[in-house]
N, C-alpha and C. Protein backbone atom coordinates (compact mmCIF):
# COMPACT_ATOMS: atom_id res chain seq x y z
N UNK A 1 -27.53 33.45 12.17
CA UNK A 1 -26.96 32.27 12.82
C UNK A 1 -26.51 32.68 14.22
N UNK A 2 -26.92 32.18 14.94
CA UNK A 2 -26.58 32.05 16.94
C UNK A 2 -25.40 31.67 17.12
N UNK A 3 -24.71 31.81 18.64
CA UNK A 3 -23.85 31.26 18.69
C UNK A 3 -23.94 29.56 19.21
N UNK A 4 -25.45 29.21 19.36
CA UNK A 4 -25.00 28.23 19.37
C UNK A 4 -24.62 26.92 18.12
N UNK A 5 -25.26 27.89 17.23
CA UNK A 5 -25.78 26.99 15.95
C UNK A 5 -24.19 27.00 15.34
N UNK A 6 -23.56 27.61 15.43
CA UNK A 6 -22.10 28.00 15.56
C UNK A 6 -20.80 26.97 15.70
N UNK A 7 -20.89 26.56 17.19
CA UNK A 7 -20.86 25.75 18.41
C UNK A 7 -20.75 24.55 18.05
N UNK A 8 -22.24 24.28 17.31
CA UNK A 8 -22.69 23.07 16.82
C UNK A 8 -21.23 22.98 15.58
N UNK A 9 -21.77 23.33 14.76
CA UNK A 9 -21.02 23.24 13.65
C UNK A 9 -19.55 22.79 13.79
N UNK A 10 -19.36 23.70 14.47
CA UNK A 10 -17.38 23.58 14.63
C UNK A 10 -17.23 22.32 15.76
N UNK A 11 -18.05 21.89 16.68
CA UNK A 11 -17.87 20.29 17.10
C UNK A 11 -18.35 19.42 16.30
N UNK A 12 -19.33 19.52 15.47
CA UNK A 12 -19.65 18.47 14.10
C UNK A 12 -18.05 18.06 13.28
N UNK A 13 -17.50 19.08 12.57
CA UNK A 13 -16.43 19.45 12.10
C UNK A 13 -14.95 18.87 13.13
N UNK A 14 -14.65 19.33 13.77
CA UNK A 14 -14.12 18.38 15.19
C UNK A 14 -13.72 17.31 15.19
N UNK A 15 -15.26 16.86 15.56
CA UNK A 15 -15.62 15.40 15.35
C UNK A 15 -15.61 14.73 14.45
N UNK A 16 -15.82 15.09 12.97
CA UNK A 16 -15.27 14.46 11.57
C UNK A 16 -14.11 14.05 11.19
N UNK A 17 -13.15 15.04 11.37
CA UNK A 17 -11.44 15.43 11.56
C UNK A 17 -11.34 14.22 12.43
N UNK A 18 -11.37 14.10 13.52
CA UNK A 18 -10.86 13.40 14.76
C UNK A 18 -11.44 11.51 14.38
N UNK A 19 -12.55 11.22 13.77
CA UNK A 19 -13.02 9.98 13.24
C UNK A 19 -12.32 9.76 11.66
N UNK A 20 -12.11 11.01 10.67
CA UNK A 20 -11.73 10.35 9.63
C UNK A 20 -9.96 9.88 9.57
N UNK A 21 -9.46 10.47 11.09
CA UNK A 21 -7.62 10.05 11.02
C UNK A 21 -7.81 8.55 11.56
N UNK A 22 -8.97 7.96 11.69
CA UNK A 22 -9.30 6.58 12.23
C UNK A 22 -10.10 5.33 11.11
N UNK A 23 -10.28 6.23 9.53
CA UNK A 23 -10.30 5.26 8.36
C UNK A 23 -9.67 5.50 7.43
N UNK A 24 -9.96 4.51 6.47
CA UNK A 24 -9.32 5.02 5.18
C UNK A 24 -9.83 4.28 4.24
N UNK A 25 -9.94 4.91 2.65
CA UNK A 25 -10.76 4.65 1.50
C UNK A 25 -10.41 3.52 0.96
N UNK A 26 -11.13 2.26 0.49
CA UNK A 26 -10.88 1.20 -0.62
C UNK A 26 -11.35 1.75 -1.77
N UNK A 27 -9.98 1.40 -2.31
CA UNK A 27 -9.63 2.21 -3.99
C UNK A 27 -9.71 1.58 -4.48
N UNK A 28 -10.11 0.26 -4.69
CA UNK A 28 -10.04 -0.56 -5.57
C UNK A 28 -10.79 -2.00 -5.42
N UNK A 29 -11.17 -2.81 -6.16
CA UNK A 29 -11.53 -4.24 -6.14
C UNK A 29 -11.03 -5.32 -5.34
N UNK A 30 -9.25 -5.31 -5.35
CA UNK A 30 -8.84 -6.51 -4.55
C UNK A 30 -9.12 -7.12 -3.36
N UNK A 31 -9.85 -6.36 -3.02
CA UNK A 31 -10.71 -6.78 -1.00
C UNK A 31 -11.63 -7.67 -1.47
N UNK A 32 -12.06 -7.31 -2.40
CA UNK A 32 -13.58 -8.44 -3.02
C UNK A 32 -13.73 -9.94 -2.58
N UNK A 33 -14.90 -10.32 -1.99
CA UNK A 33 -16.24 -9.60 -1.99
C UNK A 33 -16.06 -9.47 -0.14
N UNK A 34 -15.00 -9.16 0.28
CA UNK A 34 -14.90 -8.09 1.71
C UNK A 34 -15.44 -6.83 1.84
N UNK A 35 -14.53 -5.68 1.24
CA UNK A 35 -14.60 -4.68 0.90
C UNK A 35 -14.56 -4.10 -0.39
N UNK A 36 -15.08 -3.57 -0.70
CA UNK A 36 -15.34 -3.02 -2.18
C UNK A 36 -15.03 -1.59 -2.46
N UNK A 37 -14.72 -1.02 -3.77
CA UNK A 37 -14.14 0.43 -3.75
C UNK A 37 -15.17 1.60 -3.19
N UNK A 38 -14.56 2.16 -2.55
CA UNK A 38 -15.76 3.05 -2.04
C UNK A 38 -16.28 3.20 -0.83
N UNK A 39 -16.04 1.77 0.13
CA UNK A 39 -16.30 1.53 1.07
C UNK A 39 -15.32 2.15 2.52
N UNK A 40 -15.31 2.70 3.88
CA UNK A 40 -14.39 2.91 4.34
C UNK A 40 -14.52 2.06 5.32
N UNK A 41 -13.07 1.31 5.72
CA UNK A 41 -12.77 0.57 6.99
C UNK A 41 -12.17 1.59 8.04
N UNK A 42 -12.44 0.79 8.73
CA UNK A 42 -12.22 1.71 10.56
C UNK A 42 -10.64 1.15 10.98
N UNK A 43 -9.47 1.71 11.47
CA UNK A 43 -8.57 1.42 11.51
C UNK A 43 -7.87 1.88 12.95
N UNK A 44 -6.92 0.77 13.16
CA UNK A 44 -6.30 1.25 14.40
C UNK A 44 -4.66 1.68 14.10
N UNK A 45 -4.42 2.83 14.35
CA UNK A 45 -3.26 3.60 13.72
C UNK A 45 -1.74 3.30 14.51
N UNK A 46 -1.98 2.55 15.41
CA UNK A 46 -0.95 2.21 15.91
C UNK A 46 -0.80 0.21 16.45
N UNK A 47 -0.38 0.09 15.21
CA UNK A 47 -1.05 -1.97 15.87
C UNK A 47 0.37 -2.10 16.48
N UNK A 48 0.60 -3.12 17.57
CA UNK A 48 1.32 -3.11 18.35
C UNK A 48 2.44 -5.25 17.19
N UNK A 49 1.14 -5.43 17.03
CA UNK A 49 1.70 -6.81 16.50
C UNK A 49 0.49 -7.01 15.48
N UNK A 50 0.84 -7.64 14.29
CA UNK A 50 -0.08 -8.23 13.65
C UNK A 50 0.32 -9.50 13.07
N UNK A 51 -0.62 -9.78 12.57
CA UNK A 51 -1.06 -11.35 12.94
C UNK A 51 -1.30 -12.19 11.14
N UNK A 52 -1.40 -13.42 10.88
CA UNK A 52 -1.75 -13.77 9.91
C UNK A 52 -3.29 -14.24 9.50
N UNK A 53 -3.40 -13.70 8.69
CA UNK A 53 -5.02 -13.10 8.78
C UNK A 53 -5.57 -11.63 8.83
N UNK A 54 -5.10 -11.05 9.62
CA UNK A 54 -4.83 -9.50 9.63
C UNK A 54 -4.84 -8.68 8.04
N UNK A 55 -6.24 -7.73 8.15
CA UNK A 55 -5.88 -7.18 6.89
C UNK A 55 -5.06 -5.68 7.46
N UNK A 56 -4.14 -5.28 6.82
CA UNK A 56 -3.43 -4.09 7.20
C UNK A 56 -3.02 -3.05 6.00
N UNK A 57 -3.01 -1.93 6.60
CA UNK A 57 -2.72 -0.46 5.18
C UNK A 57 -1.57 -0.41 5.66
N UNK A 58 -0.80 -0.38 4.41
CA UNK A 58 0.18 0.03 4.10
C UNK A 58 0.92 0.64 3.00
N UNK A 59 1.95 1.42 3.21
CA UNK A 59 2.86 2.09 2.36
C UNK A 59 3.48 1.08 1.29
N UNK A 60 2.48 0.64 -0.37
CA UNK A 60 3.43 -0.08 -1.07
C UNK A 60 4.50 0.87 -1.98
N UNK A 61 5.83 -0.07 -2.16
CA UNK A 61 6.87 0.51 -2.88
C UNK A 61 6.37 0.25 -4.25
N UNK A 62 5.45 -0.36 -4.99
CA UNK A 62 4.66 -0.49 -5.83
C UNK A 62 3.73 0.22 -6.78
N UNK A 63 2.83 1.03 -5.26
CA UNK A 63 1.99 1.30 -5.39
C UNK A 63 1.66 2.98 -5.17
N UNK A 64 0.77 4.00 -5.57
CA UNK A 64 1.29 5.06 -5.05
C UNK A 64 0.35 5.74 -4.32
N UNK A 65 -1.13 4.74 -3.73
CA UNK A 65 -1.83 5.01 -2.52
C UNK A 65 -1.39 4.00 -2.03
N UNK A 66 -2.10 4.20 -0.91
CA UNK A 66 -1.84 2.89 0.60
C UNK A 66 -2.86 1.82 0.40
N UNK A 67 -1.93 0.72 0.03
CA UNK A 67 -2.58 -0.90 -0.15
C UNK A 67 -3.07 -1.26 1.21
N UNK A 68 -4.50 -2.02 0.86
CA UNK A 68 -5.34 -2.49 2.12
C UNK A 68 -5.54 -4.14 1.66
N UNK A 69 -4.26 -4.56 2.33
CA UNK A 69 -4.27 -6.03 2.02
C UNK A 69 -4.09 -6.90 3.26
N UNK A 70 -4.60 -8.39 3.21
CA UNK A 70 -4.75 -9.56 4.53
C UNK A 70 -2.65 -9.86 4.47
N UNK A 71 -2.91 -10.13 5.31
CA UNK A 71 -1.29 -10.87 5.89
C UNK A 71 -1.93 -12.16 5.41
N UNK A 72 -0.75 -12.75 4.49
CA UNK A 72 -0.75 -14.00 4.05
C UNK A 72 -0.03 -14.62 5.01
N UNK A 73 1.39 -14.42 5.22
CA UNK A 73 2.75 -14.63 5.90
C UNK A 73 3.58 -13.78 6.76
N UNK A 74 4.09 -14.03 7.86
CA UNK A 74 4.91 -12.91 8.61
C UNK A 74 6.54 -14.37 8.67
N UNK A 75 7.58 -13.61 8.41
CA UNK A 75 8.65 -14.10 8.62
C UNK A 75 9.93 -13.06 9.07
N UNK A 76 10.76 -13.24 9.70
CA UNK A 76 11.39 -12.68 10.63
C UNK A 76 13.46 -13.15 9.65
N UNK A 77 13.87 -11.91 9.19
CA UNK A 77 15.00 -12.36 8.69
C UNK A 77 16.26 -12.64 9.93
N UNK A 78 17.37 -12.96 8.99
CA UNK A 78 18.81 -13.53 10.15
C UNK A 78 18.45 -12.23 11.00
N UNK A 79 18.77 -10.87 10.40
CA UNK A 79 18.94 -9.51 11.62
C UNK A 79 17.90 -9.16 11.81
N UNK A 80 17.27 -9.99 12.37
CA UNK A 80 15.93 -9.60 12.99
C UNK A 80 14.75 -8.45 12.67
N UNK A 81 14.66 -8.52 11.03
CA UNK A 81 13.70 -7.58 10.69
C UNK A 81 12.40 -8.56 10.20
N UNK A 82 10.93 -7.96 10.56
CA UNK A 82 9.89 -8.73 10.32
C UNK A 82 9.34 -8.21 8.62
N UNK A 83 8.66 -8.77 8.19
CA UNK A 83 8.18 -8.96 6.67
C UNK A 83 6.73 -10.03 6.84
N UNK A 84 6.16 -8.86 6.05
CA UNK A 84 4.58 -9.31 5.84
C UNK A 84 4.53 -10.05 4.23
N UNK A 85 4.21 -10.82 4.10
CA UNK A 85 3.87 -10.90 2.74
C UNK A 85 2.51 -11.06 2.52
N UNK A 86 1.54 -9.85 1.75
CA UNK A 86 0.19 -9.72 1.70
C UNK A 86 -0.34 -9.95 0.49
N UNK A 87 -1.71 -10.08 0.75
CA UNK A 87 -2.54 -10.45 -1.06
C UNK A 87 -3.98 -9.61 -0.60
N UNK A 88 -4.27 -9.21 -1.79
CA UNK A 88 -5.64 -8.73 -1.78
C UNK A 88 -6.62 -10.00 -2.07
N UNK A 89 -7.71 -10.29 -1.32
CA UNK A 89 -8.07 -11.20 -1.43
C UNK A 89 -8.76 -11.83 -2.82
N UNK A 90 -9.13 -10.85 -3.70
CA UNK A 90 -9.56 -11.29 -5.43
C UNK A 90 -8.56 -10.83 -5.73
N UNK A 91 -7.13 -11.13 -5.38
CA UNK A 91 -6.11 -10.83 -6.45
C UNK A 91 -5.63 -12.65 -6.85
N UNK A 92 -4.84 -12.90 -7.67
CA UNK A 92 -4.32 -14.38 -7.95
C UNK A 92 -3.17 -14.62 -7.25
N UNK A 93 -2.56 -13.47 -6.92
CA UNK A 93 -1.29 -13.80 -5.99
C UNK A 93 -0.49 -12.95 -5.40
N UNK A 94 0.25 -13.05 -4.45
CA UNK A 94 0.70 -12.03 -3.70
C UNK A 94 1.02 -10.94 -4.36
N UNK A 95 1.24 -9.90 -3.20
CA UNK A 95 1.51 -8.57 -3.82
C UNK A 95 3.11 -8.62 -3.85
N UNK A 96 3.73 -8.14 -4.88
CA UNK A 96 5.25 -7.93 -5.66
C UNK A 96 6.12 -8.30 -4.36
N UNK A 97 6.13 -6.92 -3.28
CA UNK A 97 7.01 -7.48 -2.78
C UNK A 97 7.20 -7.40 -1.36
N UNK A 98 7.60 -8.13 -0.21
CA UNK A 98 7.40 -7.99 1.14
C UNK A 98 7.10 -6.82 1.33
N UNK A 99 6.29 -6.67 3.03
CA UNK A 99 5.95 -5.87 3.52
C UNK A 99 6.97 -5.30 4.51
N UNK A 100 7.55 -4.50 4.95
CA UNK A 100 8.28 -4.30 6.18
C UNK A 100 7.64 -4.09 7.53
N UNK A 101 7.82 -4.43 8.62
CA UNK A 101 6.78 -4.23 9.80
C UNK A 101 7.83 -3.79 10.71
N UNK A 102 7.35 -2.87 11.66
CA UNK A 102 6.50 -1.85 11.02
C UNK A 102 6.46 -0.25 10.43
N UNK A 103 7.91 -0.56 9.74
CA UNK A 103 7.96 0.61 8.69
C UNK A 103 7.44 1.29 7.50
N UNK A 104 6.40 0.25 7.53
CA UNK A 104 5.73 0.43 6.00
C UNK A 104 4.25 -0.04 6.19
N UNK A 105 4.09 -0.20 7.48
CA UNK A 105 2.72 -0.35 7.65
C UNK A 105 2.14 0.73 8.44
N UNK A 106 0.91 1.20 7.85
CA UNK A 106 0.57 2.31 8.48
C UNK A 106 -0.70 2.28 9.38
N UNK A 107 -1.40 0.96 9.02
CA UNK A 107 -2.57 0.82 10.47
C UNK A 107 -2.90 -0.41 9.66
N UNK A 108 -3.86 -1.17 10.90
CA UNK A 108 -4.63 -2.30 10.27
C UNK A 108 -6.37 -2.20 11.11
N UNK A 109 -6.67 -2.79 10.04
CA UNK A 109 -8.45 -2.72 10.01
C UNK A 109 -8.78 -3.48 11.27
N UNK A 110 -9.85 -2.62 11.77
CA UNK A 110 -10.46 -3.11 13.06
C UNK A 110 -11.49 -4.27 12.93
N UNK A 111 -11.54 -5.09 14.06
CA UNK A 111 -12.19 -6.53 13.61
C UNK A 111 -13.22 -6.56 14.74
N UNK A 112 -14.68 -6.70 14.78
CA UNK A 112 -15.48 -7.03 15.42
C UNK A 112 -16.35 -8.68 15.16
N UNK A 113 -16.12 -9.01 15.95
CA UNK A 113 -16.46 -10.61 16.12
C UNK A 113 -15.76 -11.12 14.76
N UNK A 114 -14.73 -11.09 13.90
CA UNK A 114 -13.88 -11.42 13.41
C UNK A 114 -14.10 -11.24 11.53
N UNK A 115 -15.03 -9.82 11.29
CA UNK A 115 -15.05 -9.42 10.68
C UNK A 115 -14.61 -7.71 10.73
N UNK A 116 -14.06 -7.44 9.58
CA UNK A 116 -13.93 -6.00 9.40
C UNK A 116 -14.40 -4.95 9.82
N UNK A 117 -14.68 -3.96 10.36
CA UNK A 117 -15.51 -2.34 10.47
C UNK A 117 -15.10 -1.89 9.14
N UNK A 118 -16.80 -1.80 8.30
CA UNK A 118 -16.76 -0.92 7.01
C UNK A 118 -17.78 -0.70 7.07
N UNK A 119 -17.65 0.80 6.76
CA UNK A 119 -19.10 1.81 6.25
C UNK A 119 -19.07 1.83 5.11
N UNK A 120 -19.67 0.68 3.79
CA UNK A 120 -20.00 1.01 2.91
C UNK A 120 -20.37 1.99 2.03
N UNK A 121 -19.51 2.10 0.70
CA UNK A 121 -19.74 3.45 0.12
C UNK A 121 -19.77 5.27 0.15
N UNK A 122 -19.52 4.99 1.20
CA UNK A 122 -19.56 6.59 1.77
C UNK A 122 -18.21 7.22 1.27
N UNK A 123 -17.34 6.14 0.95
CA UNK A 123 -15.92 7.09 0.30
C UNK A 123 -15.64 7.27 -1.03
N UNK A 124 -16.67 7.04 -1.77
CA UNK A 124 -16.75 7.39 -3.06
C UNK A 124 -16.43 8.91 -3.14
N UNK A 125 -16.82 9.79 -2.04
CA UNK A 125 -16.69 11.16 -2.24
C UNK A 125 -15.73 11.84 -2.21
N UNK A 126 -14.98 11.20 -1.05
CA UNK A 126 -13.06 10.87 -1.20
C UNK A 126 -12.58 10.75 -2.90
N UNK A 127 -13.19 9.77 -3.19
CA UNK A 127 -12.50 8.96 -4.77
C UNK A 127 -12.37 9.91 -5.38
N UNK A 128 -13.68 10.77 -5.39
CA UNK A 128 -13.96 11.45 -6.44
C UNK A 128 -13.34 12.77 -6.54
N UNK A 129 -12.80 13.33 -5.53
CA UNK A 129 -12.53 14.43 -5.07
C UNK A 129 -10.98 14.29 -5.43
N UNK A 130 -10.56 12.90 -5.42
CA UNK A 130 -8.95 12.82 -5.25
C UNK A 130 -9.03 12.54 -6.72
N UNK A 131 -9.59 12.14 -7.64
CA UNK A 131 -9.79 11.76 -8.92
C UNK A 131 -9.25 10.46 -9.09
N UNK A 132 -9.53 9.37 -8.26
CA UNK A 132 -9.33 7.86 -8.26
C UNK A 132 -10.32 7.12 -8.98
């Protein structure tokens, strides 16, 4: 092996690292028929405001990976703290219990012409590896 073949490798590697802190795995059904388990969405790790409609990952107190659910509702209490209330879209009804924004949200899914960024299936290898 050369040094460039080398080279190669460790910017392949790099470059993997540096794109996968920019998705994250659907573990489950409730995105259906959006996203499906297995699939990875493309995410922006720092949202400045989100919106209703907005699907966003977050930290559930529920849950013990990071829920990838739409903003149903945003409401704003007396001391001025914001709250998401989210649903997976094949779920029957919201998830247990508010969201906090943005303490408990950890990125939301990137939208091109007003659908999602997902690379289908490719995170099954994730799943499998994490034993999900």
């Amino acid at each position: 092996m050369n040094y460039k073949e080398i080279a190669t490798y460790i910017v392949i590697i790099l470059a993997g690292v540096v794109i996968a802190q920019h998705m994250n795995v659907v573990v489950s059904g409730s995105m259906e028929p959006v996203m499906y388990r297995g699939d990875i969405v493309v995410v922006d790790q720092n949202p400045n405001s989100v919106q209703v409609g907005d699907i966003v990952v977050y930290h559930a107190t529920w849950f013990p990976e990071p829920v990838i659910h739409r903003v149903k509702e945003i409401y704003k209490t007396s001391n001025g703290s914001m709250y998401l209330i989210t649903k997976g879209d094949n779920n029957p009804t919201s998830d247990p219990y508010p969201v906090q924004f943005p303490d408990q949200v950890i990125s939301k899914v990137v939208n091109v012409g007003g659908q999602p960024m997902i690379i289908p299936k490719i995170g099954y290898i994730t799943l499998w590896i994490r034993g999900l």
